[in-house]
C-alpha atoms as a PDB file:
ATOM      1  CA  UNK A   1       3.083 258.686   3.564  1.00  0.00           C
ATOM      2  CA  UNK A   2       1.196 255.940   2.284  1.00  0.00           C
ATOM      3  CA  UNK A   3      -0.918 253.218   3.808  1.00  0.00           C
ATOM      4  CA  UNK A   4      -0.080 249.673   3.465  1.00  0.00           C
ATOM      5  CA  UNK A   5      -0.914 246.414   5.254  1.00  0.00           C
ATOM      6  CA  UNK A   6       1.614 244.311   6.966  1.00  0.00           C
ATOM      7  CA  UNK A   7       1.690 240.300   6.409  1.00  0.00           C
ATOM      8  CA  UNK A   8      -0.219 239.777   9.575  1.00  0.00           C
ATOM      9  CA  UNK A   9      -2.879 242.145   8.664  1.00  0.00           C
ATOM     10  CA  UNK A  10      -1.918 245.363  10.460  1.00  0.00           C
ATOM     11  CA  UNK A  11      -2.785 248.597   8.967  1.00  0.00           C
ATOM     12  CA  UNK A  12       0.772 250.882   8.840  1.00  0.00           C
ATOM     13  CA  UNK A  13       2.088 253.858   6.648  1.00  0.00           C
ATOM     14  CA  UNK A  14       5.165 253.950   5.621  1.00  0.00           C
ATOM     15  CA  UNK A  15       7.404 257.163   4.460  1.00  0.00           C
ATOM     16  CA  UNK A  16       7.511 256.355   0.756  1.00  0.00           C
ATOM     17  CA  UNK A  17      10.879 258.652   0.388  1.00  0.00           C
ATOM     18  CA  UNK A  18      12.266 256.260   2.506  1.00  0.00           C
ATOM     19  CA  UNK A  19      11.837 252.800   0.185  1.00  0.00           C
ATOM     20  CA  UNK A  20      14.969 251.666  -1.249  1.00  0.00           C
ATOM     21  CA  UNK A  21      13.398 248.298  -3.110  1.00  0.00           C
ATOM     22  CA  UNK A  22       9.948 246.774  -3.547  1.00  0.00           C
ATOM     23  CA  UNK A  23      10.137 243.001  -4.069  1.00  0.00           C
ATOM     24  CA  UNK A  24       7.991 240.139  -4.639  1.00  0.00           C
ATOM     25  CA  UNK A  25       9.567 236.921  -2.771  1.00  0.00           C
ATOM     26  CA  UNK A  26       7.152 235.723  -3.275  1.00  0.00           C
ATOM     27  CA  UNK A  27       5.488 238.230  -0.632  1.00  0.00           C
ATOM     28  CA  UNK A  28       5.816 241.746  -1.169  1.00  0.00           C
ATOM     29  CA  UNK A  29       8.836 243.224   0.643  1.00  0.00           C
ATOM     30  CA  UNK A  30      10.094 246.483   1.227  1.00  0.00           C
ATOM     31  CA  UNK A  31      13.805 247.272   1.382  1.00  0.00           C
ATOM     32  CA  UNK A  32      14.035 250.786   3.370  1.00  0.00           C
ATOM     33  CA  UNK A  33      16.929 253.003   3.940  1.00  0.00           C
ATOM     34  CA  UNK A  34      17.729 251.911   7.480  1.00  0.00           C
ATOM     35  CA  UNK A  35      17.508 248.166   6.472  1.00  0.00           C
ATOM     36  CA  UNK A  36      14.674 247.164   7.850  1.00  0.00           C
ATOM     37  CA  UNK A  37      12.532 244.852   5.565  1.00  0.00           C
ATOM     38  CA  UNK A  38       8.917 245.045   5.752  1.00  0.00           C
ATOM     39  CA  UNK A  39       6.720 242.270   4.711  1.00  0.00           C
ATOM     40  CA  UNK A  40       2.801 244.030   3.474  1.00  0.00           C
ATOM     41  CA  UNK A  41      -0.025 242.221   1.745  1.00  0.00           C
ATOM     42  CA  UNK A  42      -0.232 244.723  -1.918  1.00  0.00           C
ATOM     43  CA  UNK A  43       1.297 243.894  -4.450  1.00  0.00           C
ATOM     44  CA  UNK A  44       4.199 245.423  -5.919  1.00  0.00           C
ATOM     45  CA  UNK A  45       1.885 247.048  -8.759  1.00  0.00           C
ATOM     46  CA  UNK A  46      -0.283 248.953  -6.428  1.00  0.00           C
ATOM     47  CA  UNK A  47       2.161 250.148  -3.858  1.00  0.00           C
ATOM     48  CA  UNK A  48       3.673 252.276  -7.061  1.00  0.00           C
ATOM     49  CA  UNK A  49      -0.101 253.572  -7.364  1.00  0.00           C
ATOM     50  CA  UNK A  50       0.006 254.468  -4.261  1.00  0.00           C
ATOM     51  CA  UNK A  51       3.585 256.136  -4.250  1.00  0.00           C
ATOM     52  CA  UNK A  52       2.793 257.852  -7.638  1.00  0.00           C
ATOM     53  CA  UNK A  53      -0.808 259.150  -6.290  1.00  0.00           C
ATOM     54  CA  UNK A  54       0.882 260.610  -3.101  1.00  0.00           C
ATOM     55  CA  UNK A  55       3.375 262.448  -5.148  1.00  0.00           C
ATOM     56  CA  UNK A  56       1.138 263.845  -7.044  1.00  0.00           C
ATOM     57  CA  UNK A  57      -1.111 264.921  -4.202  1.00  0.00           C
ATOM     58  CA  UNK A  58       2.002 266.790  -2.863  1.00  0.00           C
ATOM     59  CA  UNK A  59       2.810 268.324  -6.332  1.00  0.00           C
ATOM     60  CA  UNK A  60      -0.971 269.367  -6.711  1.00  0.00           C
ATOM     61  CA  UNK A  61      -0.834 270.614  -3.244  1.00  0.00           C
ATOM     62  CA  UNK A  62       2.585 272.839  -3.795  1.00  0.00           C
ATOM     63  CA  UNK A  63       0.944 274.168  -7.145  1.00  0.00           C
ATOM     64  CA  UNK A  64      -2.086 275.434  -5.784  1.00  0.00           C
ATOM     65  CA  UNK A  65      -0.404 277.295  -3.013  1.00  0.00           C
ATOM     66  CA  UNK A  66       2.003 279.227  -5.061  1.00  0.00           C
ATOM     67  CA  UNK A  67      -1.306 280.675  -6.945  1.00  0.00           C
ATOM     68  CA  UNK A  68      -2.327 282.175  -3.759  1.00  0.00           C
END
């Protein structure tokens, strides 16, 4: 899950397995697998961050239990 911020300012998170598309429209819109749209406030450019940060929190996360 990552956090994001929906047009009208609302904090959310959003299952980022479940993001089809990321657009900018010129707003930022998400395309998910049930075809909802969502309209958030980050750019397309930092959502990735976000989505490439989580996954590697869960890939740390898997790692370090194995070892134990």
């Amino acid at each position: 899950m990552i956090a994001l911020t929906r047009i009208n300012g609302t904090p959310f998170h959003v299952n980022s397995d479940l993001i089809v598309t990321i657009e900018r429209t010129p707003d930022t819109m998400l395309s998910m697998q049930n075809g909802e749209k969502i309209a958030v406030q980050e750019p397309v450019d930092e959502i990735v961050k976000r989505i490439v940060a989580f996954r590697r929190r869960i890939q740390f996360a898997d790692v370090s239990a194995r070892k134990e």
